[in-house]
C-alpha atoms as a PDB file:
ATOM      1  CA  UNK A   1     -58.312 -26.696  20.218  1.00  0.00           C
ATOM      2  CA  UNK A   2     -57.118 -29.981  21.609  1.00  0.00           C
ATOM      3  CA  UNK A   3     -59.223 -31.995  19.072  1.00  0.00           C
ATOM      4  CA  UNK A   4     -57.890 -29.853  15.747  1.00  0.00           C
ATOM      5  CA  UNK A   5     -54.553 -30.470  17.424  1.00  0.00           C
ATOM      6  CA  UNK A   6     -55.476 -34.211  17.416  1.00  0.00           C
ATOM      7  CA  UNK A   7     -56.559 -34.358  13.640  1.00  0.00           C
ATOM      8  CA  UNK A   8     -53.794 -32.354  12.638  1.00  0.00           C
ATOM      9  CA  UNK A   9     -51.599 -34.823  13.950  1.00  0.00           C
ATOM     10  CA  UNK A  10     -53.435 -37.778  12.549  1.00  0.00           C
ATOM     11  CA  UNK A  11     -53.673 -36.410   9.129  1.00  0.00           C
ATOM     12  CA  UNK A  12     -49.449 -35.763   9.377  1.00  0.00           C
ATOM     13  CA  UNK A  13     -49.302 -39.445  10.290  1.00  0.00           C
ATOM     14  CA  UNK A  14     -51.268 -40.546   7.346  1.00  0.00           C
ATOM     15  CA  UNK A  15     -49.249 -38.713   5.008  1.00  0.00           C
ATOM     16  CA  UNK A  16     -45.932 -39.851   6.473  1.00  0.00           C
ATOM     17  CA  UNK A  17     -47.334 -43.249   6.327  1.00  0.00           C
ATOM     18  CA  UNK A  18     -48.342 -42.643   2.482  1.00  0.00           C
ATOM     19  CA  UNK A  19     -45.088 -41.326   1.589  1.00  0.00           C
ATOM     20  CA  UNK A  20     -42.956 -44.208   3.485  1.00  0.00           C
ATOM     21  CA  UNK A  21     -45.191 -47.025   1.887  1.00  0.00           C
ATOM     22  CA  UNK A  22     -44.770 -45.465  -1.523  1.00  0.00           C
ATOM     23  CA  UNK A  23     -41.025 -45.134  -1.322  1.00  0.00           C
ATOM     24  CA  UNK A  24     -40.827 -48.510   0.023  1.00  0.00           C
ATOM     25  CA  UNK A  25     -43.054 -50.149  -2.451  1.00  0.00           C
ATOM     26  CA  UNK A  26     -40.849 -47.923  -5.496  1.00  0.00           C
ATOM     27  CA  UNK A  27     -37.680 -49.189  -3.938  1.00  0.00           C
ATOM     28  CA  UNK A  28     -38.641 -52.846  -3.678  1.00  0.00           C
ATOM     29  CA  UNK A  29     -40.130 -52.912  -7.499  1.00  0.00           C
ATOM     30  CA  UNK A  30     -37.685 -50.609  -9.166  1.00  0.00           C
ATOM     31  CA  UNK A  31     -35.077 -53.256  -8.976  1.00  0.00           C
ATOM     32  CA  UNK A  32     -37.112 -56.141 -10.864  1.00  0.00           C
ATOM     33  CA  UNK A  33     -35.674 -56.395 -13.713  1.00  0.00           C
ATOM     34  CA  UNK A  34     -34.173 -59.170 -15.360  1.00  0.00           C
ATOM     35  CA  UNK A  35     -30.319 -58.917 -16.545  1.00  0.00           C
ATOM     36  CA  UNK A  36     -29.439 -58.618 -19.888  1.00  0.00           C
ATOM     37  CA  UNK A  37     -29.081 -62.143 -20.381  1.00  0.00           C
ATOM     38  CA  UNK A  38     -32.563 -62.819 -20.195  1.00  0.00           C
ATOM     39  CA  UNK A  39     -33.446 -60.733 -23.039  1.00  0.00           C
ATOM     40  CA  UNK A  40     -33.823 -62.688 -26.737  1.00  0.00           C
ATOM     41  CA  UNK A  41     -34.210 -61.175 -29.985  1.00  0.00           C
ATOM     42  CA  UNK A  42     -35.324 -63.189 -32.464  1.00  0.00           C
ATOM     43  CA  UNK A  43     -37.271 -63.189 -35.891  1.00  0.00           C
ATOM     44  CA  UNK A  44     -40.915 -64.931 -35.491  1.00  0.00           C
ATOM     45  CA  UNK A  45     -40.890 -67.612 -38.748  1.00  0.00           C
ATOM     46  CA  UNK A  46     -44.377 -68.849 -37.669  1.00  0.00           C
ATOM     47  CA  UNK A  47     -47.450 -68.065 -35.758  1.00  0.00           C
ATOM     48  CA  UNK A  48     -48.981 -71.299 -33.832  1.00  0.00           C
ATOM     49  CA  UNK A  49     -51.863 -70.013 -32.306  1.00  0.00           C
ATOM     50  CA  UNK A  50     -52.472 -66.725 -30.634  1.00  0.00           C
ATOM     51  CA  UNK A  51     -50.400 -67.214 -27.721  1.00  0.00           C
ATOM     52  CA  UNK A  52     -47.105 -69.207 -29.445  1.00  0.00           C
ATOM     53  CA  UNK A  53     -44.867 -68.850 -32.133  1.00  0.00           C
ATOM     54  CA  UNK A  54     -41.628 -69.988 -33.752  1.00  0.00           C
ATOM     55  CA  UNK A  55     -38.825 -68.197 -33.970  1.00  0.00           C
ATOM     56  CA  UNK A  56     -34.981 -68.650 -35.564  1.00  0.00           C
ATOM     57  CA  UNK A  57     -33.375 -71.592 -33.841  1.00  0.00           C
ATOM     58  CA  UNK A  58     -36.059 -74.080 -33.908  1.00  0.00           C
ATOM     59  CA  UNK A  59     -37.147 -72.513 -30.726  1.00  0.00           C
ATOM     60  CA  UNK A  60     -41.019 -72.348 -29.916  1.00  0.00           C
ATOM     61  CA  UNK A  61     -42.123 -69.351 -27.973  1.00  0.00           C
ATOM     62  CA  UNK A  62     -44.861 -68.239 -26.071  1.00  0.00           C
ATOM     63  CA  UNK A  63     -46.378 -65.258 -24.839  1.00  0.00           C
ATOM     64  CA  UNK A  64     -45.763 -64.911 -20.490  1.00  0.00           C
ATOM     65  CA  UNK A  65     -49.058 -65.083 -18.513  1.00  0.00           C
ATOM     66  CA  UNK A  66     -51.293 -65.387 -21.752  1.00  0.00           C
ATOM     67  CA  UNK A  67     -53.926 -67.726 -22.242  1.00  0.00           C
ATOM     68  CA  UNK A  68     -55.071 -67.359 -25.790  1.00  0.00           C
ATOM     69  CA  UNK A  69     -58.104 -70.173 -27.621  1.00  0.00           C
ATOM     70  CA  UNK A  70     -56.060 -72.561 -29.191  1.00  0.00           C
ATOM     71  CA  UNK A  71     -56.644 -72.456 -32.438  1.00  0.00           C
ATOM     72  CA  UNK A  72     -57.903 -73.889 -35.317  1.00  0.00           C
ATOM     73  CA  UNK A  73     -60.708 -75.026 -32.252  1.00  0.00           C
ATOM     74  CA  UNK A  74     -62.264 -72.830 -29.643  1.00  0.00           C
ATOM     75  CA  UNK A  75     -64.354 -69.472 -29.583  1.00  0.00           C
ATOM     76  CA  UNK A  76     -61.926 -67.374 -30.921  1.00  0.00           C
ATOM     77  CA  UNK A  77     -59.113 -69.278 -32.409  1.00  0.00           C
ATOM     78  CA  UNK A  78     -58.704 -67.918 -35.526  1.00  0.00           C
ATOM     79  CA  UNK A  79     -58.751 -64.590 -34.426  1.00  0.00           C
ATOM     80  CA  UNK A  80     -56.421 -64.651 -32.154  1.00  0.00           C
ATOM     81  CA  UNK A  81     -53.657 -66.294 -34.766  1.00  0.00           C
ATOM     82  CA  UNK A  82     -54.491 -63.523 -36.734  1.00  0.00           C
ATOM     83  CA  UNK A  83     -54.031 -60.426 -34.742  1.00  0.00           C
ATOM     84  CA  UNK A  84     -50.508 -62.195 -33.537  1.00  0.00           C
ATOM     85  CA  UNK A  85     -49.670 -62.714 -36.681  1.00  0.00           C
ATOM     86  CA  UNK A  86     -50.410 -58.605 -37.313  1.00  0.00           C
ATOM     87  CA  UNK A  87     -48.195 -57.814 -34.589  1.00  0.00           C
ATOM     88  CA  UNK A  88     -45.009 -60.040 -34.827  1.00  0.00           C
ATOM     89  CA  UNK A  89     -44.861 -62.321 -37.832  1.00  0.00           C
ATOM     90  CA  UNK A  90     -41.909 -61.891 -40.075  1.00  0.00           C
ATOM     91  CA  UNK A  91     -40.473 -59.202 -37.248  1.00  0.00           C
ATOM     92  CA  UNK A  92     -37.569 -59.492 -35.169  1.00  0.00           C
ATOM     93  CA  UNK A  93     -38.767 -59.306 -31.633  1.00  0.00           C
ATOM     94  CA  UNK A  94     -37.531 -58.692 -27.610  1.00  0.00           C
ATOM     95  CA  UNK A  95     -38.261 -61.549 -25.667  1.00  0.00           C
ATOM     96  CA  UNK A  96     -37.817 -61.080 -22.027  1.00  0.00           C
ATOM     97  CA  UNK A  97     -37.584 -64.782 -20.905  1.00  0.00           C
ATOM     98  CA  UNK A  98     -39.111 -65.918 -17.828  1.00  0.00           C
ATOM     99  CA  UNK A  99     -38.702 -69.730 -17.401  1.00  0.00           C
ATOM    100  CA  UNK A 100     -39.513 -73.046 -19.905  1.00  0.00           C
ATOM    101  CA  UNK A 101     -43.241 -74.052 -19.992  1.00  0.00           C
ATOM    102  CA  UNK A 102     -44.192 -78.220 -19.683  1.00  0.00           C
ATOM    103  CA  UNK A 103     -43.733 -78.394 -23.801  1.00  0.00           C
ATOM    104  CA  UNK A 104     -40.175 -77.025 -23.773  1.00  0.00           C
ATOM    105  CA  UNK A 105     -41.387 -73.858 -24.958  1.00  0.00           C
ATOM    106  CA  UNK A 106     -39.363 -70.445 -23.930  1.00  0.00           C
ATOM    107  CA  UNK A 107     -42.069 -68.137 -21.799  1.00  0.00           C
ATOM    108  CA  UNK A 108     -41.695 -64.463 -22.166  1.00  0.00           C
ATOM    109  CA  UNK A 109     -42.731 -61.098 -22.391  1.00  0.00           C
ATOM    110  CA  UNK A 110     -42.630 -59.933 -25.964  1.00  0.00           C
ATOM    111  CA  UNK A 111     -42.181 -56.798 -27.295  1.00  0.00           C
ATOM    112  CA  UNK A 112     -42.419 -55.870 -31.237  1.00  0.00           C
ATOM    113  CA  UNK A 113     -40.981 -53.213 -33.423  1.00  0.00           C
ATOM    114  CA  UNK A 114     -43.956 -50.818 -31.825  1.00  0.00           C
ATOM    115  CA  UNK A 115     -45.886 -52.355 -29.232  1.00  0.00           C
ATOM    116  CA  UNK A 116     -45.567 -54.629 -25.969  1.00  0.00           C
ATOM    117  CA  UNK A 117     -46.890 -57.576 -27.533  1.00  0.00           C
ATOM    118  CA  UNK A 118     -47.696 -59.964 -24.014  1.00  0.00           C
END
């Protein structure tokens, strides 16, 4: 009796643990989100390569935590550009800027008319 008493308690530990970890864990990530005045729309006038692109403003963009072949070289290149240039070329897009990159470029999270683009 003692030891079902002891595993009973145990497994109402774990659970309370679960359920404390998870509502901490919500709590700490439902708040990261980036004010309004890090969000950029934008129409995409050019596709570089399959990881940056230019839109209005002379501004070059490119995608946040992507690493794409640069193209016209590498395994790859071309096909990347292309399937970028399927998703947001000639569209107005959400950019959810993140910082500058070394090249001046604007780093973000994209998202098209459809799709979460990177």
């Amino acid at each position: 009796m003692v030891k079902l008493k002891k595993q009973v308690f145990l497994l109402f530990l774990l659970v309370a643990s679960l359920v404390l970890n998870a509502f901490f864990v919500w709590e700490k990530y439902e708040k990261k989100t980036f004010p309004a005045s890090n969000i950029l729309t934008a129409n995409v006038l050019r596709i570089i390569d399959g990881d940056t692109f230019d839109i209005e403003g002379e501004t070059k963009a490119r995608l946040a935590g992507a690493q794409a072949p640069e193209y016209p070289h590498g395994c790859l290149g071309l096909k990347a550009k292309e399937r970028l240039e399927e998703l947001i070329l000639g569209k107005k897009v959400k950019i959810e800027k993140v910082g500058k990159d070394n090249f001046g470029r604007q780093l973000g999270f994209v998202w098209g008319e459809r799709a979460f683009c990177g």
